[in-house]
Protein backbone atom coordinates (compact mmCIF):
# COMPACT_ATOMS: atom_id res chain seq x y z
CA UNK A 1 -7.91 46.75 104.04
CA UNK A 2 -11.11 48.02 102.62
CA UNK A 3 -9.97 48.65 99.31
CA UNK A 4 -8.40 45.20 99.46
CA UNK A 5 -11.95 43.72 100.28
CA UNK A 6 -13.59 45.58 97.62
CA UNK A 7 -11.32 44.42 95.05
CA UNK A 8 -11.80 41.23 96.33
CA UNK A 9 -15.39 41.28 95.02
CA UNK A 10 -15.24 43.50 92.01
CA UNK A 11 -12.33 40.03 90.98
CA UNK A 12 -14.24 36.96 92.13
CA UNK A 13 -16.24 34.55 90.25
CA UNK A 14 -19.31 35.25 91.02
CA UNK A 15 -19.06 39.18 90.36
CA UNK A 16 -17.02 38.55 87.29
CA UNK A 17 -20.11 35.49 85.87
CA UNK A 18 -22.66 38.67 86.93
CA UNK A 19 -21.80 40.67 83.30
CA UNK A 20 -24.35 40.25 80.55
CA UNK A 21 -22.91 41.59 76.54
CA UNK A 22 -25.39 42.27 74.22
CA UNK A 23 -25.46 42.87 70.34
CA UNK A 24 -25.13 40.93 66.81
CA UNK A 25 -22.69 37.81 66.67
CA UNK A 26 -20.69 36.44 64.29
CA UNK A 27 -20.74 33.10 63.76
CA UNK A 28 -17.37 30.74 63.92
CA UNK A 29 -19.14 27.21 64.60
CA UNK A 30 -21.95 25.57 66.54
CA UNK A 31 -21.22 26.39 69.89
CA UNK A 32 -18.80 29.39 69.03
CA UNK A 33 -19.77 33.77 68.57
CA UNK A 34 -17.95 36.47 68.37
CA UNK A 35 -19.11 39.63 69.59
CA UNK A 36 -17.98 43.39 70.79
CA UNK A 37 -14.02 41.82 70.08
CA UNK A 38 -14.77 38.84 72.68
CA UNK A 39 -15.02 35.22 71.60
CA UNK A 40 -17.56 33.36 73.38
CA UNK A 41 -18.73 29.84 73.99
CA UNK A 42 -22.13 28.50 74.18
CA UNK A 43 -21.99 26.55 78.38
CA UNK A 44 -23.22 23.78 78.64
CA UNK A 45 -23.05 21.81 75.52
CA UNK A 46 -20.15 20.87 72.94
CA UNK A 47 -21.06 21.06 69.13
CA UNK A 48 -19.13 19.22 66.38
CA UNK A 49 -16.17 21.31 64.88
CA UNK A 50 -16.57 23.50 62.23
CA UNK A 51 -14.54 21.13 59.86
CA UNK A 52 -15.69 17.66 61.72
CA UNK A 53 -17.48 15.21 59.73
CA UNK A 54 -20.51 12.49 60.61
CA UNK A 55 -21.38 9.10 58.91
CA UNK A 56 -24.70 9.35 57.93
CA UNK A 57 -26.41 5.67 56.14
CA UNK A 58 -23.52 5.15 53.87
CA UNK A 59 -22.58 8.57 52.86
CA UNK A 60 -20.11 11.46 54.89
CA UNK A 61 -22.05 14.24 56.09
CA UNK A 62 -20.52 17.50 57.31
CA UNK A 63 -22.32 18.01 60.42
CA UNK A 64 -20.12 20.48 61.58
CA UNK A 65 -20.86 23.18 58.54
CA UNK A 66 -24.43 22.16 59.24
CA UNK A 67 -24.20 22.71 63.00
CA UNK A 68 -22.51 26.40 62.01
CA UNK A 69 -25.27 26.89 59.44
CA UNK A 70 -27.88 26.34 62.23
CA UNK A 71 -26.27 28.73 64.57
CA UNK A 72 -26.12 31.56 62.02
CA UNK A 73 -29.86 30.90 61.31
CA UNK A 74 -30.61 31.55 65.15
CA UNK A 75 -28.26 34.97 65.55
CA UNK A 76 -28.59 36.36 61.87
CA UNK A 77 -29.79 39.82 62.22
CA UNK A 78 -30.71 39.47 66.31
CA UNK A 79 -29.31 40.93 69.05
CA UNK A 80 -28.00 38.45 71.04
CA UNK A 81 -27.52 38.80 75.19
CA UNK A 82 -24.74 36.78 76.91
CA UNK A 83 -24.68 36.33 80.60
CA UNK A 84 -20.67 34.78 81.37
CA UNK A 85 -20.19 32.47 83.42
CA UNK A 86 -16.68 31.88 83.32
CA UNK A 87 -13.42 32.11 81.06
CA UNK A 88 -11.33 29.30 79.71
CA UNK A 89 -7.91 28.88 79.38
CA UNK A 90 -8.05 30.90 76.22
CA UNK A 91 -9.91 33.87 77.71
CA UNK A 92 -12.98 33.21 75.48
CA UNK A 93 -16.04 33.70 77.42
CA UNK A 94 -18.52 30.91 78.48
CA UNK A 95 -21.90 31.90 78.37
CA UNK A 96 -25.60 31.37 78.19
CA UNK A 97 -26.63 33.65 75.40
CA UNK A 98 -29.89 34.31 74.47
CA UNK A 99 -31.71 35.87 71.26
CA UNK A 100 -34.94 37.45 73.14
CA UNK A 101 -36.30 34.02 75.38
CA UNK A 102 -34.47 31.36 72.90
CA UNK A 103 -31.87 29.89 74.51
CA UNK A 104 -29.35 28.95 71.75
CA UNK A 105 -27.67 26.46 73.65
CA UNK A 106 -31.04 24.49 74.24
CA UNK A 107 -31.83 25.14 70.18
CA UNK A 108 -28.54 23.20 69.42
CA UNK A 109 -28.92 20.13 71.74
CA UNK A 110 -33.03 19.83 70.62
CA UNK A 111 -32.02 19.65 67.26
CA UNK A 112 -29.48 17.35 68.02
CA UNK A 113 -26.69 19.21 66.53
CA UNK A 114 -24.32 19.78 69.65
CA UNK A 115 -24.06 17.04 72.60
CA UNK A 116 -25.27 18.04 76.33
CA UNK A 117 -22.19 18.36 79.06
CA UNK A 118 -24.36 17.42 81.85
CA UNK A 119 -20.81 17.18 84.28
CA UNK A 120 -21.24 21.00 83.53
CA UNK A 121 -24.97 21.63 83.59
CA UNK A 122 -27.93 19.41 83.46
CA UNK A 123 -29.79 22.16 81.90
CA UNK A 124 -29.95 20.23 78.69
CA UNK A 125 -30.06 16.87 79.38
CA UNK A 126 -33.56 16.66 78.67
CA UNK A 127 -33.21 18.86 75.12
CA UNK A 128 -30.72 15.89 74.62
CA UNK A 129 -32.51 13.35 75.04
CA UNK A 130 -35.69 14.42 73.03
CA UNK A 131 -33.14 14.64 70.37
CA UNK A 132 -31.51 11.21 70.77
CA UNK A 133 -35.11 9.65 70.95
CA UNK A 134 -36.20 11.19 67.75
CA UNK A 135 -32.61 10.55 66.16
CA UNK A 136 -32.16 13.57 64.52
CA UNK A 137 -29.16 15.39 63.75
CA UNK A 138 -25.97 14.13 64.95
CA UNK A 139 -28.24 11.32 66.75
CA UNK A 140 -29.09 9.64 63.41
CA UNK A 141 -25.63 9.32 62.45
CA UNK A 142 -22.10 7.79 63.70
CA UNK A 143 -20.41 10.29 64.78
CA UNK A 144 -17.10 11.13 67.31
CA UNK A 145 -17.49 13.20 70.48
CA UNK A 146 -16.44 16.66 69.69
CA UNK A 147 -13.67 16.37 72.68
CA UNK A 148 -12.31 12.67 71.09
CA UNK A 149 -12.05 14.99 67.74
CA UNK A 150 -10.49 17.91 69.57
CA UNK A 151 -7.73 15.71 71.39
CA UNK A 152 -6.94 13.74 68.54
CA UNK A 153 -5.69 16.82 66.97
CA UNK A 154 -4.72 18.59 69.74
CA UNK A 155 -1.59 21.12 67.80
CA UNK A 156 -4.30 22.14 65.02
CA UNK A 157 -7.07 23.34 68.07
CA UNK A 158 -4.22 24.80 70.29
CA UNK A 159 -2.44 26.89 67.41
CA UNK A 160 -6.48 27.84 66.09
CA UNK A 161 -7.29 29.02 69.62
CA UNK A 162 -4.26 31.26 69.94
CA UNK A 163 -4.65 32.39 66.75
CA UNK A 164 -8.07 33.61 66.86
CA UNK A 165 -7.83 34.96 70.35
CA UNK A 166 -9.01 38.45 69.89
CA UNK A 167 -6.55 41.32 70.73
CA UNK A 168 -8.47 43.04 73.16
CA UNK A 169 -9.07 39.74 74.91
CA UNK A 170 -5.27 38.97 75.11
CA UNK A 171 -4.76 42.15 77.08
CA UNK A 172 -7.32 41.23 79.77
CA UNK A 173 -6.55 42.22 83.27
CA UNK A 174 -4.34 39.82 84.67
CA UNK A 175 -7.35 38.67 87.02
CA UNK A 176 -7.89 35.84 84.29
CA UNK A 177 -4.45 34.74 83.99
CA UNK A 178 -4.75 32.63 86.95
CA UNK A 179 -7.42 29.65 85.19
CA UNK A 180 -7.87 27.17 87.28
CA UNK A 181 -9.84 23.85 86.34
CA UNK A 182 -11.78 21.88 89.54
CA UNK A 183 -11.00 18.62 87.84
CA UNK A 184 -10.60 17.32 83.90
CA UNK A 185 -14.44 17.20 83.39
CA UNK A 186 -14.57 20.54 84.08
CA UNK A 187 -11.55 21.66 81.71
CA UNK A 188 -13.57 19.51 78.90
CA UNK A 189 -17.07 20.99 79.42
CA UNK A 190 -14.93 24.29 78.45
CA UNK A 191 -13.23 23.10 75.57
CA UNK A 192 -9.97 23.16 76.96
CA UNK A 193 -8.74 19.75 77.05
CA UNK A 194 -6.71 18.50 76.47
CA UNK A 195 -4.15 20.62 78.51
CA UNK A 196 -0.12 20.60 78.07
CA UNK A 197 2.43 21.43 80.29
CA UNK A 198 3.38 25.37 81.10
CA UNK A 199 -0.50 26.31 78.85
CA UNK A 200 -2.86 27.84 81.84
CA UNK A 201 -4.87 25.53 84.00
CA UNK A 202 -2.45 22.83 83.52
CA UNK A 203 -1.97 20.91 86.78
CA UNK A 204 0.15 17.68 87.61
CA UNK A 205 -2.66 16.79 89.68
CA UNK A 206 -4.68 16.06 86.53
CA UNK A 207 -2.18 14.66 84.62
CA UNK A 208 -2.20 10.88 85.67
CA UNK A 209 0.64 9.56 83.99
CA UNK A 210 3.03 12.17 84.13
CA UNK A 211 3.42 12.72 80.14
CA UNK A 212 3.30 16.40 80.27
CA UNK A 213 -0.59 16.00 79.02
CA UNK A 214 -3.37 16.09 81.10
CA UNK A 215 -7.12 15.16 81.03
CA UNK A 216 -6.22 13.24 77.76
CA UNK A 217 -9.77 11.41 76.02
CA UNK A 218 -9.62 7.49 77.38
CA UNK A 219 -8.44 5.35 74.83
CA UNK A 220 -10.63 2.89 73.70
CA UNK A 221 -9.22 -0.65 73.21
């Protein structure tokens, strides 16, 4: 019984959101590092994709290369410190990570190049909203929510995600197998959505009309 208690802790949440990694990053887009074999995801915010495009005056602007570009300016070099907070259905890591006091997260939503999940965190709501008030980066443009983009394509994002899951990260203890999503704003906020049928953290429960899908982007008429 005592061992069984002390696993207990060692496994949940809380003990498991506790672990901090530190060193240099590589970059893969605005809200996405890799570091020590471990992909990880900036919490609380939701850049545009890598390959995602804006409409800025008349002319196409690739805010997603720029959104990269800014990242890699903030890590280049650094050591960078990651506190988890969770995993997603992928096994990537969600984290607030750090180089020295900067919080990267908080860069990308004051410079309006990623978009504040405040169902998530309301950490940067107000980084947001400086950012939206001065219309700069992706607020001075027309531009699609990062999750609209995602779930429009949702093969190409699925088949990416498995394919750059790191091989040390697919052979995680099978404490992470289990993913389990409170509700659809929370599998967004991670990326995740949408979900499909038999992928982990798929529930009936969140799929509404039965389609196999769930937490699918509302369809605007």
């Amino acid at each position: 019984m005592r061992w069984t208690v002390y696993l207990a802790i060692i496994l949940s949440p809380a003990a498991v959101a506790a672990q901090t990694y530190t060193g240099p990053v590589d970059v893969i887009d605005g809200d996405t590092l890799v570091m020590t074999g471990e992909r990880f995801r900036l919490f609380g915010i939701d850049a545009p994709e890598a390959d995602q495009t804006c409409i800025r005056g008349d002319e196409i602007w690739e805010c997603g290369k720029d959104a990269t570009a800014l990242l890699e300016s903030l890590t280049r070099g650094k050591q960078i410190a990651c506190e988890q907070v969770e995993r997603d259905s992928y096994r990537r890591i969600i984290a607030i990570c750090r180089s020295g006091r900067v919080d990267l997260a908080e860069t990308m939503a004051s410079t309006g190049m990623a978009i504040s999940l405040p169902q998530f965190s309301s950490a940067y709501g107000p980084a947001e909203a400086d950012a939206k008030a001065r219309q700069t980066g992706v607020w001075g443009s027309t531009f699609e929510l990062p999750e609209n983009f995602r779930a429009a394509r949702p093969e190409q994002f699925a088949q990416r995600a498995r394919a750059e899951q790191p091989e040390a990260v697919a052979e995680a203890p099978r404490a992470f197998d289990q993913i389990y999503y409170r509700n659809c704003a929370a599998a967004r906020a991670a990326g995740a959505a949408p979900l499909y049928r038999g992928q982990p953290g798929y529930r009936p429960q969140m799929d509404g009309d039965g389609d196999g899908i769930a937490c699918e982007p509302y369809r605007r008429r």
